[in-house]
N, C-alpha and C. Protein backbone atom coordinates (compact mmCIF):
# COMPACT_ATOMS: atom_id res chain seq x y z
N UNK A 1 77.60 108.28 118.90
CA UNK A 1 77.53 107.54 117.67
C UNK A 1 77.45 106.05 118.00
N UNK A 2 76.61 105.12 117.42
CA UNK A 2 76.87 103.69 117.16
C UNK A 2 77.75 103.46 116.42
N UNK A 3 78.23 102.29 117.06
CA UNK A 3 79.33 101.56 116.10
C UNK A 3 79.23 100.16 116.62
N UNK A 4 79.41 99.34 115.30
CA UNK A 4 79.45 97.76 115.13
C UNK A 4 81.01 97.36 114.76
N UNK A 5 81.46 96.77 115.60
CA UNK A 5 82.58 95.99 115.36
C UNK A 5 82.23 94.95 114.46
N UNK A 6 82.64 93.62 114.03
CA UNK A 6 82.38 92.98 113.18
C UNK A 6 83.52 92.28 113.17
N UNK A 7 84.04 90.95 113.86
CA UNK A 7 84.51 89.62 112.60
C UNK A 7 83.99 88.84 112.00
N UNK A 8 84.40 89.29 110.61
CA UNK A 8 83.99 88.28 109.61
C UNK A 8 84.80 86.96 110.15
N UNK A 9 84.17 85.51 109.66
CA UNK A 9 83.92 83.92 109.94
C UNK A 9 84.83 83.68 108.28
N UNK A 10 85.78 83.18 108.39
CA UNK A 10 86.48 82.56 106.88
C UNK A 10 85.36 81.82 106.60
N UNK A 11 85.19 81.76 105.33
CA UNK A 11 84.90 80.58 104.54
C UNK A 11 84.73 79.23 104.88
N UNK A 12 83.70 78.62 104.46
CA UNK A 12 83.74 76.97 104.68
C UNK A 12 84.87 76.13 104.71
N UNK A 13 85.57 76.82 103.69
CA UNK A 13 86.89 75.92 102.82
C UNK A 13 87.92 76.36 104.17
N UNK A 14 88.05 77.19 104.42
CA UNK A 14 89.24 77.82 104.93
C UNK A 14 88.72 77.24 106.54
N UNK A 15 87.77 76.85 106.93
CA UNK A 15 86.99 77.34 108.31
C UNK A 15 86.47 76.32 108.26
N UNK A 16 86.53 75.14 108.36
CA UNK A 16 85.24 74.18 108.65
C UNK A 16 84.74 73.67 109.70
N UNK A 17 83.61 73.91 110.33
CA UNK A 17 82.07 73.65 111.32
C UNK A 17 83.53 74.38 112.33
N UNK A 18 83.76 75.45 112.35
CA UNK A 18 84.41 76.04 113.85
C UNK A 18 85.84 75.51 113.79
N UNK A 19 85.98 74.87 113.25
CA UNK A 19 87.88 74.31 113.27
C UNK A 19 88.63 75.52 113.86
N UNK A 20 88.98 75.43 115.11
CA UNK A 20 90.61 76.40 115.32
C UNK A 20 89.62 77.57 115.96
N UNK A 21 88.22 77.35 116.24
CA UNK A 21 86.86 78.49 116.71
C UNK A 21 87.90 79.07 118.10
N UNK A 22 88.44 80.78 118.01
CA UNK A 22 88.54 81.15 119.37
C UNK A 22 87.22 81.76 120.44
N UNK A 23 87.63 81.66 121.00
CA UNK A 23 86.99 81.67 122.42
C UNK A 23 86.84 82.88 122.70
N UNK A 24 87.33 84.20 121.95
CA UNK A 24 87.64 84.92 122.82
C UNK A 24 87.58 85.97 121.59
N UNK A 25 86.94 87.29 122.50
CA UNK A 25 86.99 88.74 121.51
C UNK A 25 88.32 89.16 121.00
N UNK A 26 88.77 89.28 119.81
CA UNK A 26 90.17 89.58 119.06
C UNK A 26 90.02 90.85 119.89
N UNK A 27 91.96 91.04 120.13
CA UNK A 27 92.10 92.06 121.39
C UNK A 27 91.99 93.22 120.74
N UNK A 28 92.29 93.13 119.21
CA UNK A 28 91.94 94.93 118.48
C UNK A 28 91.06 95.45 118.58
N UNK A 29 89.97 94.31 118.24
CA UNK A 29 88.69 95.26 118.63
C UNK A 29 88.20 95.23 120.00
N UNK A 30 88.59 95.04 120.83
CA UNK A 30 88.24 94.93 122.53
C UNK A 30 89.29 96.50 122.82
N UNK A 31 90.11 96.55 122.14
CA UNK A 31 90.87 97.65 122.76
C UNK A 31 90.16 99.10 121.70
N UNK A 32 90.04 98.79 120.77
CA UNK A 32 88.65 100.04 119.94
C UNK A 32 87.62 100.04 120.66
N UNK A 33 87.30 99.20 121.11
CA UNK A 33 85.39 99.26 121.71
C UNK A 33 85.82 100.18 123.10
N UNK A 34 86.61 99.74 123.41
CA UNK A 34 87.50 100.51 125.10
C UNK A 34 87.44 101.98 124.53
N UNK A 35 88.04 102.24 123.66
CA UNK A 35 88.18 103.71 123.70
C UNK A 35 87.18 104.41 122.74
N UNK A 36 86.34 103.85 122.04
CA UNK A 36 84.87 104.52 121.53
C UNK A 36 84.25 104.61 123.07
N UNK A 37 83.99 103.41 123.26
CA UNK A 37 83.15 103.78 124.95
C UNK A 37 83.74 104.97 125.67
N UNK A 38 84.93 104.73 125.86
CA UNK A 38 85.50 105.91 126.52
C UNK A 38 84.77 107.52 126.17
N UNK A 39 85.18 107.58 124.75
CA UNK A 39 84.79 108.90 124.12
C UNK A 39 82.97 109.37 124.32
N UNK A 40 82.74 108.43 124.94
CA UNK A 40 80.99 108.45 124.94
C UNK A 40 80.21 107.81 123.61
N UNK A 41 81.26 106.57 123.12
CA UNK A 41 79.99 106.09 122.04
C UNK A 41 79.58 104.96 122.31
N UNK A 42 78.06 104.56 121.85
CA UNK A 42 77.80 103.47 121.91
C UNK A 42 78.14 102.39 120.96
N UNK A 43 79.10 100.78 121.46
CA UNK A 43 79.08 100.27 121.01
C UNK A 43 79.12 98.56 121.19
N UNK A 44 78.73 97.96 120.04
CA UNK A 44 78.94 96.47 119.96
C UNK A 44 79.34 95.99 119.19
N UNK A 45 80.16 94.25 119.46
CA UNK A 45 80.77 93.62 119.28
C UNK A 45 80.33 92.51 118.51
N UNK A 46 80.00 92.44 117.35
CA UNK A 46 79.72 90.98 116.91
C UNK A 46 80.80 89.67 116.17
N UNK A 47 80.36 88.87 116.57
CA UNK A 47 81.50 87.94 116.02
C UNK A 47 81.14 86.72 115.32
N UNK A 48 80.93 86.40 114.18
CA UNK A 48 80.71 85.72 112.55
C UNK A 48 80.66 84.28 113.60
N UNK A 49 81.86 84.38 113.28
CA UNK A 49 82.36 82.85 114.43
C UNK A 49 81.47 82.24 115.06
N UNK A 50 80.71 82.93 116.44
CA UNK A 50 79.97 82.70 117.50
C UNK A 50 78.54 82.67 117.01
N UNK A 51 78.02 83.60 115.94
CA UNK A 51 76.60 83.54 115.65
C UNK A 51 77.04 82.33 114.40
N UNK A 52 77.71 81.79 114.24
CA UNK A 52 77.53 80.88 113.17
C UNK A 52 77.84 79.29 114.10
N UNK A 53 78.08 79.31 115.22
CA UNK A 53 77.94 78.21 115.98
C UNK A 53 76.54 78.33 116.31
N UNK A 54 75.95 79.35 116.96
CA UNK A 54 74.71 79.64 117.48
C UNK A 54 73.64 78.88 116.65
N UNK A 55 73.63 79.16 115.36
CA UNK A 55 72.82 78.91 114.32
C UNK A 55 73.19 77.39 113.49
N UNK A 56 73.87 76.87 114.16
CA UNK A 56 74.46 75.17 113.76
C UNK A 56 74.94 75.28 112.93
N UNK A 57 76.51 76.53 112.05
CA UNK A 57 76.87 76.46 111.11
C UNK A 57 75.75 77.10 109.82
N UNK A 58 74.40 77.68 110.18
CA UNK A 58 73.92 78.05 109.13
C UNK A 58 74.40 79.29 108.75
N UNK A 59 74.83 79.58 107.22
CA UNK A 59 75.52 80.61 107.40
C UNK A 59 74.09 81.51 107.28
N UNK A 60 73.09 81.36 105.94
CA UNK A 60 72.11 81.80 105.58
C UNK A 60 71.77 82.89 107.29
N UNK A 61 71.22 81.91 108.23
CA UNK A 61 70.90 82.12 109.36
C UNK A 61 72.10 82.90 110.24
N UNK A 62 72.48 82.79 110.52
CA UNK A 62 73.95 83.66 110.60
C UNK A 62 74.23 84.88 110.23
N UNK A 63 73.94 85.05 108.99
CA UNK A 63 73.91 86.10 108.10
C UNK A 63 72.49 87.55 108.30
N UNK A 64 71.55 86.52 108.55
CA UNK A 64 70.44 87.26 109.00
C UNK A 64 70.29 87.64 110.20
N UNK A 65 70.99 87.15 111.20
CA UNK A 65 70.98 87.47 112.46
C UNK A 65 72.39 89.24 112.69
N UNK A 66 72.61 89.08 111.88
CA UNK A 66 73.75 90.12 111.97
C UNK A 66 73.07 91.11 111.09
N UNK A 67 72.18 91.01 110.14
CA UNK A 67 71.40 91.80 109.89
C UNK A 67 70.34 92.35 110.89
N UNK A 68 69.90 91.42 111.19
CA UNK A 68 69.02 91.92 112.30
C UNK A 68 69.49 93.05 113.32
N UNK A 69 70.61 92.26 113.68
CA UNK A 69 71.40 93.13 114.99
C UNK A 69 71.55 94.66 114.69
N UNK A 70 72.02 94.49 112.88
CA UNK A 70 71.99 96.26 112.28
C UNK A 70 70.83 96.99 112.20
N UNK A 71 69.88 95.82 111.44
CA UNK A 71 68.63 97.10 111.78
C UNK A 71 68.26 97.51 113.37
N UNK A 72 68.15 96.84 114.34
CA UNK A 72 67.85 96.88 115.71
C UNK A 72 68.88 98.44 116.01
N UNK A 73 70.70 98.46 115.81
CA UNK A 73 70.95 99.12 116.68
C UNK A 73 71.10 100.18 115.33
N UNK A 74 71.31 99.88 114.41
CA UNK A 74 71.53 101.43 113.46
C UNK A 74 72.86 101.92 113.95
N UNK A 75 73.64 101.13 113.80
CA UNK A 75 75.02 101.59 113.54
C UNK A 75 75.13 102.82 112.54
N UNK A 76 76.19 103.88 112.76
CA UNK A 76 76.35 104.64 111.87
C UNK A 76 77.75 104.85 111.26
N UNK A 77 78.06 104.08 111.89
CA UNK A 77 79.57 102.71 111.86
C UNK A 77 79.80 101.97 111.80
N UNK A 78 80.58 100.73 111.00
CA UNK A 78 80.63 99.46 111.02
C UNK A 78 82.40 99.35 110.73
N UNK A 79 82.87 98.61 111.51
CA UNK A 79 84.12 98.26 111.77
C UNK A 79 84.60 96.91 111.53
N UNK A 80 85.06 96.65 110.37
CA UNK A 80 85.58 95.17 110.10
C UNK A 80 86.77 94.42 110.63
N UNK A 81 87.00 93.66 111.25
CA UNK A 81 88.25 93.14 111.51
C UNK A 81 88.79 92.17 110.59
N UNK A 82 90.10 92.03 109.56
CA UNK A 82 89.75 91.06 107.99
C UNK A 82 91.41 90.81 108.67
N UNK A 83 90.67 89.20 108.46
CA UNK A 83 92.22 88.44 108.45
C UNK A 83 91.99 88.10 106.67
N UNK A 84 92.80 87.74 106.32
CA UNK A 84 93.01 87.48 104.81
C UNK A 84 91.65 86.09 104.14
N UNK A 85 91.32 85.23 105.03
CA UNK A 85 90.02 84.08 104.68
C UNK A 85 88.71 84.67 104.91
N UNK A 86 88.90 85.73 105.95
CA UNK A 86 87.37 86.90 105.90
C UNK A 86 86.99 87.54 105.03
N UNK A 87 88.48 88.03 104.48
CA UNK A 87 88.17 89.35 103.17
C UNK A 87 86.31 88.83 102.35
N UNK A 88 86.25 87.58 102.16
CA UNK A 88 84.97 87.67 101.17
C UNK A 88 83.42 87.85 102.06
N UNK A 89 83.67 87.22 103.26
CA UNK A 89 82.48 87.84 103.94
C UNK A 89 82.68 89.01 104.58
N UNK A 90 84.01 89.45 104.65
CA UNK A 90 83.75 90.77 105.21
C UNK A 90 82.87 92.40 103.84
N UNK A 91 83.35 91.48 102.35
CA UNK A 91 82.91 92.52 101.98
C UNK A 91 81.14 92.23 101.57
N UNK A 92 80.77 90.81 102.04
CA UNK A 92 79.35 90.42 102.37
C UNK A 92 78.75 91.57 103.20
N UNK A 93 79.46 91.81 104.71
CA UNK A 93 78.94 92.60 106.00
C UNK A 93 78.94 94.32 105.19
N UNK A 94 80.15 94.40 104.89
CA UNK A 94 80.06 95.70 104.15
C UNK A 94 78.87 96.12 103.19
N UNK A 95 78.36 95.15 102.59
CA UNK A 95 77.06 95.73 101.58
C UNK A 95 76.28 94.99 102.40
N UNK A 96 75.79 94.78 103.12
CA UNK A 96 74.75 94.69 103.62
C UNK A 96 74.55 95.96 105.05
N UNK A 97 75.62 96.31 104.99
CA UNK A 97 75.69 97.63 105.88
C UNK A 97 75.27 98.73 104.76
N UNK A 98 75.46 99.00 104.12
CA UNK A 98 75.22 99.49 102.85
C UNK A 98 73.72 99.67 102.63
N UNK A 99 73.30 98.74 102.29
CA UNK A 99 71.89 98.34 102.02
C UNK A 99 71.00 98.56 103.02
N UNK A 100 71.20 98.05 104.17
CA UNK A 100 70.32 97.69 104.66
C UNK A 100 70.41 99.19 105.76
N UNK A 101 71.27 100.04 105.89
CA UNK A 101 71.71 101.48 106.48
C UNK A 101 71.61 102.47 105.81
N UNK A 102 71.82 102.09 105.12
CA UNK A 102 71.87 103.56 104.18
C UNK A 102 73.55 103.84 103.49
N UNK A 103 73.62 104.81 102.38
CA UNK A 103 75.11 104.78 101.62
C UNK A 103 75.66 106.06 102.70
N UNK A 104 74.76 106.77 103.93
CA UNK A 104 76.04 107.03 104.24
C UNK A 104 77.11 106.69 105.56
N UNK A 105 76.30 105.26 105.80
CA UNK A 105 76.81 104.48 106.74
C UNK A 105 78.40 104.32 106.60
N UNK A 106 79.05 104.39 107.32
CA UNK A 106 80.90 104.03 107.09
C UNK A 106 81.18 103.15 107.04
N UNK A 107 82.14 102.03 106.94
CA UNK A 107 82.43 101.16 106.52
C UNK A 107 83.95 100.92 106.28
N UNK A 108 84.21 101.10 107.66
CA UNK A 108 85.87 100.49 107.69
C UNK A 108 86.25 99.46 107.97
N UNK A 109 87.86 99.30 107.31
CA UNK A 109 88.16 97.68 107.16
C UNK A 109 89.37 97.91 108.08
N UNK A 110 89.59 97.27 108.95
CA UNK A 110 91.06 97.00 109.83
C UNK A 110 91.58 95.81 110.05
N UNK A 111 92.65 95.70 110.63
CA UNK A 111 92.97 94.52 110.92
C UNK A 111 94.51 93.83 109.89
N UNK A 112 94.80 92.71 110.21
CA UNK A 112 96.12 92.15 109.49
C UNK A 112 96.15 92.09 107.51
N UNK A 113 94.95 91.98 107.35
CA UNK A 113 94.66 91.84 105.91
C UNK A 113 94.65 93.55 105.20
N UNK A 114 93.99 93.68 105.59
CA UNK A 114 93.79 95.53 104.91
C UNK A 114 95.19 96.80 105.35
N UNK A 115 95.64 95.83 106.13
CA UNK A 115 97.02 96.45 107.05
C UNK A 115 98.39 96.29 106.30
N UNK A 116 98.27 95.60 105.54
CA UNK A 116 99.17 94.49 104.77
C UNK A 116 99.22 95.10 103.48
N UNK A 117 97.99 95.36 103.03
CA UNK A 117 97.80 95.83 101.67
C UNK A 117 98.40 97.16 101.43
N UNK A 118 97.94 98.15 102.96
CA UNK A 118 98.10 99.40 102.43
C UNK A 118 99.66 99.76 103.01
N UNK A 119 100.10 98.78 103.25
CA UNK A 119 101.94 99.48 103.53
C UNK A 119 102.47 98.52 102.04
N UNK A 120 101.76 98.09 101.52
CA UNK A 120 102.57 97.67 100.25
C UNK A 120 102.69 98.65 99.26
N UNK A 121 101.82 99.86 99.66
CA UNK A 121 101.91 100.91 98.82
C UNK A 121 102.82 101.88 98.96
């Protein structure tokens, strides 16, 4: 199976031109990609953050490049990582996984934000 990891990039407001930009693959999804690979799946890592430096802050451009990356590999998985300032582009990545994959593409959300929500229940 393919699978796309995915951090969503906060907001302008929350995020501005890279402010506080890490360096480095969040270890949750470095330790998921470890054990999909393991199991024999193929996968990659994209990160909002890094293609939105790439592209000088364009998000427009940014946005299309992560599209691109989906049509190219045809994920049949998409894996969100949502800190609480992602939640709105993460549910950007989500319909455009949607759309641009097909409805029966998956579309999971992990991470500190969606983690938070569901033990409040």
């Amino acid at each position: 199976m393919n699978v796309l990891l995915v951090y969503p990039a906060p907001p302008p407001s929350a995020w501005p031109k890279g402010a506080f930009r890490s360096r480095w693959i969040p270890s949750g999804l470095a330790c998921i990609a470890t054990v999909l690979r393991r199991g024999g799946h193929q996968v990659k890592i994209h990160l909002c953050e890094e293609t939105l430096e790439l592209n000088q802050y364009n998000r427009a451009a940014a946005r299309a490049a992560l599209q691109a990356q989906m049509r190219e590999f045809r994920p049949e998985l998409v894996g969100l990582s949502l800190v609480t300032s992602g939640v709105p582009e993460g549910a950007i990545v989500a319909e455009d996984a949607k759309t641009l994959l097909g409805p029966q593409t998956l579309v999971v959300a992990g991470g500190p934000h969606p983690t938070a929500l569901v033990s409040s229940y």
